[in-house]
PDB file of N, CA and C in Angstrom:
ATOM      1  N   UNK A   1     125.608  -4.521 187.469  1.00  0.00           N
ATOM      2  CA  UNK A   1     125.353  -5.202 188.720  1.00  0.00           C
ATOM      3  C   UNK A   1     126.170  -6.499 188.789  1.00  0.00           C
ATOM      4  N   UNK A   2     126.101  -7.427 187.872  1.00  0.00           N
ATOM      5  CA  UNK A   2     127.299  -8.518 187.790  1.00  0.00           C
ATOM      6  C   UNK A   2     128.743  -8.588 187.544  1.00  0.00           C
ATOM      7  N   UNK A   3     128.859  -7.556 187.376  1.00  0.00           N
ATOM      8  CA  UNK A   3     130.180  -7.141 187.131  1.00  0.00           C
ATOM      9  C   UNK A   3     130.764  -6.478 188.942  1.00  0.00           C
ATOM     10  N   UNK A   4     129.850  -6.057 189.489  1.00  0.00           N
ATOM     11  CA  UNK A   4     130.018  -5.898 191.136  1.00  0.00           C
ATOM     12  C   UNK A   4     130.325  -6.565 192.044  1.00  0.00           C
ATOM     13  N   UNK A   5     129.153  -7.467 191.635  1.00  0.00           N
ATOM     14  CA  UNK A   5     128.565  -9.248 192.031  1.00  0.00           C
ATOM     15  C   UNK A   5     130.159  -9.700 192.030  1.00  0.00           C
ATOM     16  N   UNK A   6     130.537  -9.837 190.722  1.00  0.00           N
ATOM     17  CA  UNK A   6     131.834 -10.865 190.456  1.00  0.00           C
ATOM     18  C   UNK A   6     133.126 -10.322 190.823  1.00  0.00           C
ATOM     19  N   UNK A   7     133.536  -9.063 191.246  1.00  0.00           N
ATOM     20  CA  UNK A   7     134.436  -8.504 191.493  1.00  0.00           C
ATOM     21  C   UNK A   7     135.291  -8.452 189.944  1.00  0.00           C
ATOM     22  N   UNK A   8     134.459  -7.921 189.382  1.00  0.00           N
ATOM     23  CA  UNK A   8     135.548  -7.622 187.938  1.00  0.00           C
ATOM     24  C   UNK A   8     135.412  -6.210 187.581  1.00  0.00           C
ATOM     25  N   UNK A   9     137.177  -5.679 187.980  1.00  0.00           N
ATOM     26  CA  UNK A   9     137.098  -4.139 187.848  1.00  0.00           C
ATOM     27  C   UNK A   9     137.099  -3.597 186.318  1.00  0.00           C
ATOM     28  N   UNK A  10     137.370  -5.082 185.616  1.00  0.00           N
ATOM     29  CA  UNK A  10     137.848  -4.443 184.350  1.00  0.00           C
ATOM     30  C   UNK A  10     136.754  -4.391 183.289  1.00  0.00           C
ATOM     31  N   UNK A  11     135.451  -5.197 183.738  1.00  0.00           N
ATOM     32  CA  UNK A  11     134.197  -4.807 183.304  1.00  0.00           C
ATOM     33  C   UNK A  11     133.143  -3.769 183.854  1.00  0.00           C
ATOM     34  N   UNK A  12     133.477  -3.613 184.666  1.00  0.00           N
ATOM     35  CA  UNK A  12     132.725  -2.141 186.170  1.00  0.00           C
ATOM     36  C   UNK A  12     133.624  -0.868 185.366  1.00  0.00           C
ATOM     37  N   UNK A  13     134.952  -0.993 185.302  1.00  0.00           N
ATOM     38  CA  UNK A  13     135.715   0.497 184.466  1.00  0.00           C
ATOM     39  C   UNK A  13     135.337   0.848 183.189  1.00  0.00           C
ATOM     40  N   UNK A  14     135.026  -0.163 182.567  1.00  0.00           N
ATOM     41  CA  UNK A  14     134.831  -0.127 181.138  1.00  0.00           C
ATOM     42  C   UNK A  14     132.944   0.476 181.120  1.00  0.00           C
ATOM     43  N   UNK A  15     132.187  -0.168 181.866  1.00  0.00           N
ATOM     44  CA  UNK A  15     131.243   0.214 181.869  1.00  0.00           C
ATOM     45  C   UNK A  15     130.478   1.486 182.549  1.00  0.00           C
ATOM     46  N   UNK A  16     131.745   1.752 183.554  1.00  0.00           N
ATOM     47  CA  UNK A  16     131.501   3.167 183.702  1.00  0.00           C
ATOM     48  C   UNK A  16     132.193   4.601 182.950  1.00  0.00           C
ATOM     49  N   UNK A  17     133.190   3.469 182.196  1.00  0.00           N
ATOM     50  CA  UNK A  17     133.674   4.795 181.508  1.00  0.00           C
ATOM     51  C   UNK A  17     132.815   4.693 180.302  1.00  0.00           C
ATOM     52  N   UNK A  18     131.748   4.278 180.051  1.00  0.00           N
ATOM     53  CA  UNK A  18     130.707   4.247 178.567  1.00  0.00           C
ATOM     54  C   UNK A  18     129.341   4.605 179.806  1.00  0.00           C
ATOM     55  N   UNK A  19     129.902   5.678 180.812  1.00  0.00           N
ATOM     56  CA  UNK A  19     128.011   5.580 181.270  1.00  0.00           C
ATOM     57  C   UNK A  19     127.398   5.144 182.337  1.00  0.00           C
ATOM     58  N   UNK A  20     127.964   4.340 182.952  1.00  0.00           N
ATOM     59  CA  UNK A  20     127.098   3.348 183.650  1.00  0.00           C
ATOM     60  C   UNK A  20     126.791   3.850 184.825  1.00  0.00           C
ATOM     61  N   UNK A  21     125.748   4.217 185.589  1.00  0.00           N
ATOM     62  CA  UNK A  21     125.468   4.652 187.035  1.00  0.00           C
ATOM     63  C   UNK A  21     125.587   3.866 188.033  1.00  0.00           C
ATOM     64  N   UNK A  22     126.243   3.528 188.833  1.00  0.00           N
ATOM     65  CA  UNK A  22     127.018   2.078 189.757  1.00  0.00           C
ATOM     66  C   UNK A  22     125.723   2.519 190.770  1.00  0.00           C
ATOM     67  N   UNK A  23     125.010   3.845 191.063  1.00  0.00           N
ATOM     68  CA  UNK A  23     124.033   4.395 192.064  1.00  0.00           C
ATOM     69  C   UNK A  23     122.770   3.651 191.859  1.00  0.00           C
ATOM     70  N   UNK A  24     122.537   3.449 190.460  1.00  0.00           N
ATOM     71  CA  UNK A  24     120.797   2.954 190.314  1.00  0.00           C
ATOM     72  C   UNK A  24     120.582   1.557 191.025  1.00  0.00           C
ATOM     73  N   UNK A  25     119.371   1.623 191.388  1.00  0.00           N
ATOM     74  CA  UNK A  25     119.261   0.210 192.161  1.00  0.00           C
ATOM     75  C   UNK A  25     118.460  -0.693 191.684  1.00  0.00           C
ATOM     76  N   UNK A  26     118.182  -1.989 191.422  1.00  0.00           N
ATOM     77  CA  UNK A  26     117.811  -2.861 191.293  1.00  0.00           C
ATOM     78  C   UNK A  26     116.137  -2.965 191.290  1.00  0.00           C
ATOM     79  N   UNK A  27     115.223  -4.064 191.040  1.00  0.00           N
ATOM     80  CA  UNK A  27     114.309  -4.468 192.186  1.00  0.00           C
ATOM     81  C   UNK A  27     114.335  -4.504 193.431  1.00  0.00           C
ATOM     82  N   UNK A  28     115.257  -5.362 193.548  1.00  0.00           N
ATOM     83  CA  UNK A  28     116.088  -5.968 194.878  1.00  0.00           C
ATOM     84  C   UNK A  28     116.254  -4.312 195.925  1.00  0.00           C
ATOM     85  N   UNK A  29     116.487  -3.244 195.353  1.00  0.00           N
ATOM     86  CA  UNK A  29     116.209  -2.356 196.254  1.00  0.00           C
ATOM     87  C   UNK A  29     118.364  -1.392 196.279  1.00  0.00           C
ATOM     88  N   UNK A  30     119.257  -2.662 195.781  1.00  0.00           N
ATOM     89  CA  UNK A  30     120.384  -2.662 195.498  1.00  0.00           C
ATOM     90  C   UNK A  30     120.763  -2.051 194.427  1.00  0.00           C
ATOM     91  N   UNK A  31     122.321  -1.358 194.757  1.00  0.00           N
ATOM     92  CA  UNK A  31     123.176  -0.582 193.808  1.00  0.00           C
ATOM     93  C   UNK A  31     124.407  -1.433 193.241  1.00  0.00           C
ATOM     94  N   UNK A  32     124.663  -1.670 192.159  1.00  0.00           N
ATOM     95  CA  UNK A  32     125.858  -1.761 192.219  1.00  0.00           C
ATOM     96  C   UNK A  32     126.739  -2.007 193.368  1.00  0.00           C
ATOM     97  N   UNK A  33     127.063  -0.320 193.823  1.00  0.00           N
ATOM     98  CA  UNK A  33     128.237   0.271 194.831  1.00  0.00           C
ATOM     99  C   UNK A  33     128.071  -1.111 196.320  1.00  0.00           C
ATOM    100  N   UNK A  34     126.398  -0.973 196.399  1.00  0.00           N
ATOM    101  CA  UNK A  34     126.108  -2.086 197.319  1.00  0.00           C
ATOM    102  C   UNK A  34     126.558  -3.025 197.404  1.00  0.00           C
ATOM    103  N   UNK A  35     126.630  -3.825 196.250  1.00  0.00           N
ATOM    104  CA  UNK A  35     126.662  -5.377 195.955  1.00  0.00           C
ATOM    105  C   UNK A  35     128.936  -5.219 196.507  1.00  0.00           C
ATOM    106  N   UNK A  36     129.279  -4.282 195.970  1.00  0.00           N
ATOM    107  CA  UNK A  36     130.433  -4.268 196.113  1.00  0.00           C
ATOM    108  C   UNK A  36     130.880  -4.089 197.690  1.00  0.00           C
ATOM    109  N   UNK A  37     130.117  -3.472 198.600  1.00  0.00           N
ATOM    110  CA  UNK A  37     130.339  -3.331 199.938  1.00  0.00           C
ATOM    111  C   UNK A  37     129.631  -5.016 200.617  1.00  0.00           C
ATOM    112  N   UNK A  38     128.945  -5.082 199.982  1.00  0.00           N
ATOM    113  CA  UNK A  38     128.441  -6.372 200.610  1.00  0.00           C
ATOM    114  C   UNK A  38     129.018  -7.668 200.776  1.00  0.00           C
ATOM    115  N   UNK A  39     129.827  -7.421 199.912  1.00  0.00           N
ATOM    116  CA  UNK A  39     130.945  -8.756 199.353  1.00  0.00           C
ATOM    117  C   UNK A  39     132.409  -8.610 200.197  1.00  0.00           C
ATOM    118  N   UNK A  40     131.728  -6.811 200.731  1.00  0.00           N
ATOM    119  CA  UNK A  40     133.335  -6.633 201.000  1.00  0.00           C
ATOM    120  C   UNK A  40     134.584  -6.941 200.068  1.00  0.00           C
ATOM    121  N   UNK A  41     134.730  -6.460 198.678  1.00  0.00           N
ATOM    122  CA  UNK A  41     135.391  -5.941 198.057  1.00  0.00           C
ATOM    123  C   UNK A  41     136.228  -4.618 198.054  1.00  0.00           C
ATOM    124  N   UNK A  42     137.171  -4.598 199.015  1.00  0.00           N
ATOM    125  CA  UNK A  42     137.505  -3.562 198.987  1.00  0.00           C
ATOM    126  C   UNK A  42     138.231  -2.697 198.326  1.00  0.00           C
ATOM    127  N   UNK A  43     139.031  -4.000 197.546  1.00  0.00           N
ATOM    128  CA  UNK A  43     140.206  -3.438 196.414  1.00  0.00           C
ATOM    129  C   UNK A  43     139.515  -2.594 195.378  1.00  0.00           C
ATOM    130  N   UNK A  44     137.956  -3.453 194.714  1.00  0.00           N
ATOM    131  CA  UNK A  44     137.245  -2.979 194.057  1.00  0.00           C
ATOM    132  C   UNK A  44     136.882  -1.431 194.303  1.00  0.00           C
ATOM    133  N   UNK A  45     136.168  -1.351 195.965  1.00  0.00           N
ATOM    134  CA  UNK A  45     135.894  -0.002 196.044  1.00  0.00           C
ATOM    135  C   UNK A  45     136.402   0.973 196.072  1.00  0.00           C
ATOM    136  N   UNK A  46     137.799   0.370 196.493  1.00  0.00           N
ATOM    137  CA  UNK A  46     138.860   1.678 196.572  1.00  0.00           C
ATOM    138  C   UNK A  46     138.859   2.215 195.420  1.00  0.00           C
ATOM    139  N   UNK A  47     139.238   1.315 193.912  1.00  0.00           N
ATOM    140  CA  UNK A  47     139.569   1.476 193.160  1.00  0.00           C
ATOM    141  C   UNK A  47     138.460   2.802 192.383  1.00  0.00           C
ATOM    142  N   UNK A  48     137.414   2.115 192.749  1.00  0.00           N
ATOM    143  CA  UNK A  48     136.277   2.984 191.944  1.00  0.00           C
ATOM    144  C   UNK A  48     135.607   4.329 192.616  1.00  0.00           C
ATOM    145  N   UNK A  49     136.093   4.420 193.994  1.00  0.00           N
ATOM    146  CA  UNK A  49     135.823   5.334 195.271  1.00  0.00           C
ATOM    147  C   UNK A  49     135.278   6.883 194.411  1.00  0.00           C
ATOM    148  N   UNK A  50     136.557   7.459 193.772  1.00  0.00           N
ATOM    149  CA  UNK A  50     137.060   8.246 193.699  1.00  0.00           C
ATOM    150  C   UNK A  50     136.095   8.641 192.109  1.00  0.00           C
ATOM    151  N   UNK A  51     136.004   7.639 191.062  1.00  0.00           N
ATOM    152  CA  UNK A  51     135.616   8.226 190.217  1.00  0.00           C
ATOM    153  C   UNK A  51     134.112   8.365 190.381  1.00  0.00           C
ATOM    154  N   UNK A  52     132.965   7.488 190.816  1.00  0.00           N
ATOM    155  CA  UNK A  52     131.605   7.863 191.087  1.00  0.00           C
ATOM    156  C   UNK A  52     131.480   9.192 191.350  1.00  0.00           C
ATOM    157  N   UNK A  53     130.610  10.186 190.523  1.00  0.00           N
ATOM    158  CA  UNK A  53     130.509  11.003 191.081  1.00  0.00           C
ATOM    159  C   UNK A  53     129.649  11.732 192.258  1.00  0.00           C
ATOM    160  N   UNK A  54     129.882  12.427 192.841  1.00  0.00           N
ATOM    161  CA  UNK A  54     128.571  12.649 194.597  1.00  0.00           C
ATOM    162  C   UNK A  54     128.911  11.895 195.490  1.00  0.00           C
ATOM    163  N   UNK A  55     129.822  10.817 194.952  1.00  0.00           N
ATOM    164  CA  UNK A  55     130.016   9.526 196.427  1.00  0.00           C
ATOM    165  C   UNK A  55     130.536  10.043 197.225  1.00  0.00           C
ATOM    166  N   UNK A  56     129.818  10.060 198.639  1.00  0.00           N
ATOM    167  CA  UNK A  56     130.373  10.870 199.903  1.00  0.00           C
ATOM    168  C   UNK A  56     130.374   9.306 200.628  1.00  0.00           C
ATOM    169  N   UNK A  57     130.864   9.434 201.426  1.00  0.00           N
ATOM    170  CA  UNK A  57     131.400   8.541 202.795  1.00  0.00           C
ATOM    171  C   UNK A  57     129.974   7.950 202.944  1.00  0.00           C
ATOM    172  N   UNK A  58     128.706   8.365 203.295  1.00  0.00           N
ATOM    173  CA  UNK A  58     128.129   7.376 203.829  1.00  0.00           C
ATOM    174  C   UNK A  58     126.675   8.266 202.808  1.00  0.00           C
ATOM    175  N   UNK A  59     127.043   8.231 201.624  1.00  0.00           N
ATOM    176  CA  UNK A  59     126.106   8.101 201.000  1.00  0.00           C
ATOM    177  C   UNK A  59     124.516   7.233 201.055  1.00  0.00           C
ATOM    178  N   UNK A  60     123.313   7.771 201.223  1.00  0.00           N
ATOM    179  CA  UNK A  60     122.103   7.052 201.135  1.00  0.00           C
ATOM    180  C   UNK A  60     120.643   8.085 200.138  1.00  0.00           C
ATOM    181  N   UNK A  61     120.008   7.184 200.006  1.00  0.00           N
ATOM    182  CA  UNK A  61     118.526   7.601 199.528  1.00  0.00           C
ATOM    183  C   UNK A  61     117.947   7.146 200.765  1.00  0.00           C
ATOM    184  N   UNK A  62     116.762   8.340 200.947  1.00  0.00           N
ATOM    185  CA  UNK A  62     115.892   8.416 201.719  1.00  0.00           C
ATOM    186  C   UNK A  62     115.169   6.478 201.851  1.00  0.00           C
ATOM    187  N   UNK A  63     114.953   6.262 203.030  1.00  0.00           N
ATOM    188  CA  UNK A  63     114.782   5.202 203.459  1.00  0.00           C
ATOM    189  C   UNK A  63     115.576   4.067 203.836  1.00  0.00           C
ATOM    190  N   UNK A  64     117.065   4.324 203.144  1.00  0.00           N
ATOM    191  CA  UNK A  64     117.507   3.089 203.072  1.00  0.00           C
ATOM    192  C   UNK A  64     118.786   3.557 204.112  1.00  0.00           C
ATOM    193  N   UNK A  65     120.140   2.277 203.797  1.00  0.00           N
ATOM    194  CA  UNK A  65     121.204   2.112 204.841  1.00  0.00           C
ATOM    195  C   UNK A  65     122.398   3.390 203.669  1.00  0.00           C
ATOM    196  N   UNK A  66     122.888   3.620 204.225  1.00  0.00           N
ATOM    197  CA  UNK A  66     124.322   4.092 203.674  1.00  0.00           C
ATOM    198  C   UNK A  66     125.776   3.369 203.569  1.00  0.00           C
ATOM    199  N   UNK A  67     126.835   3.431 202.986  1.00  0.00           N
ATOM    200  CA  UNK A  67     127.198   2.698 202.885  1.00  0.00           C
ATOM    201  C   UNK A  67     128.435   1.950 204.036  1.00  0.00           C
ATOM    202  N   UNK A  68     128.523   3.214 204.784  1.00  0.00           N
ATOM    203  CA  UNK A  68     129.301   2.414 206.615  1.00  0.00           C
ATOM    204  C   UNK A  68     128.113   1.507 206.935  1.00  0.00           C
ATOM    205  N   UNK A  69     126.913   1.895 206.580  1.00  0.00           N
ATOM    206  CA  UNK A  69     125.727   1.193 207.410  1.00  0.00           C
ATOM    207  C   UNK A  69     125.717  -0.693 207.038  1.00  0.00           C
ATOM    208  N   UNK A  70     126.074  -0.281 205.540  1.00  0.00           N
ATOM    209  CA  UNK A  70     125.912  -1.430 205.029  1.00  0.00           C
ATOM    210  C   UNK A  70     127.361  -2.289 205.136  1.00  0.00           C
ATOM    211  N   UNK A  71     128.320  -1.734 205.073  1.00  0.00           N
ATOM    212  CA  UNK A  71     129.719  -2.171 205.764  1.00  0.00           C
ATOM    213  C   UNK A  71     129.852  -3.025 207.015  1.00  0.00           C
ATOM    214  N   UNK A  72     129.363  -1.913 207.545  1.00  0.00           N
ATOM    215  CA  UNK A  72     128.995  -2.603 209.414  1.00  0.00           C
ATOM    216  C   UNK A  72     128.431  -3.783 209.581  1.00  0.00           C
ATOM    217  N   UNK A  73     127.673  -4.196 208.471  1.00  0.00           N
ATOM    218  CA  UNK A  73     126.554  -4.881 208.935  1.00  0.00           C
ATOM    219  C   UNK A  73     126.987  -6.549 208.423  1.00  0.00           C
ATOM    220  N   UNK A  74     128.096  -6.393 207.733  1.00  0.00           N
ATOM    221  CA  UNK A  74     128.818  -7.587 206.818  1.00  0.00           C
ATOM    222  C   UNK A  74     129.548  -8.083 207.757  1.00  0.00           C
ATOM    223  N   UNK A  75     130.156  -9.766 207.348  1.00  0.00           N
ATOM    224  CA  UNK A  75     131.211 -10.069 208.140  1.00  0.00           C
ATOM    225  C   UNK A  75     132.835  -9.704 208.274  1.00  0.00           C
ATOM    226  N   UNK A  76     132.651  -9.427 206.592  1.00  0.00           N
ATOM    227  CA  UNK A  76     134.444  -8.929 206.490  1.00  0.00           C
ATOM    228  C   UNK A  76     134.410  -6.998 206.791  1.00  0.00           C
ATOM    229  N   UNK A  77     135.196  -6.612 207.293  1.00  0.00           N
ATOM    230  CA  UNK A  77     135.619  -5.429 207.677  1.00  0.00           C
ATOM    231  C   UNK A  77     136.393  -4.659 206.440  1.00  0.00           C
ATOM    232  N   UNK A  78     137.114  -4.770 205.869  1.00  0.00           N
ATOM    233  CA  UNK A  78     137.301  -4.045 204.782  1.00  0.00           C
ATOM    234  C   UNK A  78     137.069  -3.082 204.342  1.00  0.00           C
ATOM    235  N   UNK A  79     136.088  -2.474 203.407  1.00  0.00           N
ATOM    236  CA  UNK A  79     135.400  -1.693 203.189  1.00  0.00           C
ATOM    237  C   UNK A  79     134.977  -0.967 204.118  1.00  0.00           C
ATOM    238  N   UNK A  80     134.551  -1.307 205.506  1.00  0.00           N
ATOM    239  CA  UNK A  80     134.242  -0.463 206.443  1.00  0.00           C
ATOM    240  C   UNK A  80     135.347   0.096 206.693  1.00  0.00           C
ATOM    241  N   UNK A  81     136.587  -0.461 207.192  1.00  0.00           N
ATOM    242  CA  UNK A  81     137.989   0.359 207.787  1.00  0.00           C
ATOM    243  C   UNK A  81     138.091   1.205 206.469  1.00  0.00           C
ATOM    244  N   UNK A  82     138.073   1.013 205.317  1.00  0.00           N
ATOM    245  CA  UNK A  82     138.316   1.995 203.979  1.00  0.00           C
ATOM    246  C   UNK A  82     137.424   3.382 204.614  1.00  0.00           C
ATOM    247  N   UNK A  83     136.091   3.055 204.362  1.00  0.00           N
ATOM    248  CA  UNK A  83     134.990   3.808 204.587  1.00  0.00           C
ATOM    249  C   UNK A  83     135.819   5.144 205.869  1.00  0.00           C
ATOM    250  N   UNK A  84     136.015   4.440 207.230  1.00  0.00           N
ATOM    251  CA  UNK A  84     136.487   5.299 208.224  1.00  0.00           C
ATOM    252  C   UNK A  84     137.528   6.095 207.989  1.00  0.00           C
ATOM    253  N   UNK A  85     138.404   5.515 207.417  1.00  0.00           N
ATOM    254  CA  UNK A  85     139.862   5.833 206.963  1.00  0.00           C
ATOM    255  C   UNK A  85     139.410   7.432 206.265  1.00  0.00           C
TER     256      UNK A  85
END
């Protein structure tokens, strides 16, 4: 999750290549993948898009936002134009 938080790909790669589920969420109700759309990181998401596995375009769990949802809802655009693209 701090490694999302901080935009550091080279601790997010390392920790997903030993395992790490970027999907599980928090207390807070937050993923990883979240914290990275939220920040609008997009270099980050691009980067990691592809290896998560199941990540579809507007991925969600029952109840919550997906991740255009959560794109949309930020000030920087980024990640959302990725997302559409």
């Amino acid at each position: 999750m701090l490694a999302s938080f901080m935009n550091n790909f080279d601790s997010l790669n390392l920790l997903m290549e030993n395992g790490a589920d970027l999907t599980l969420r928090n207390g807070s109700g937050l993923s990883a993948l979240d914290e990275i759309v939220r920040n609008d990181y997009k270099d980050l998401f691009e980067c990691i898009y592809d290896k998560v596995k199941l990540l579809k375009r507007d991925l969600k769990s029952p109840g919550s936002f997906g991740y255009i949802h959560i794109a949309a809802g930020q000030e920087g655009t980024k990640c959302l134009q990725f997302l559409l693209e």
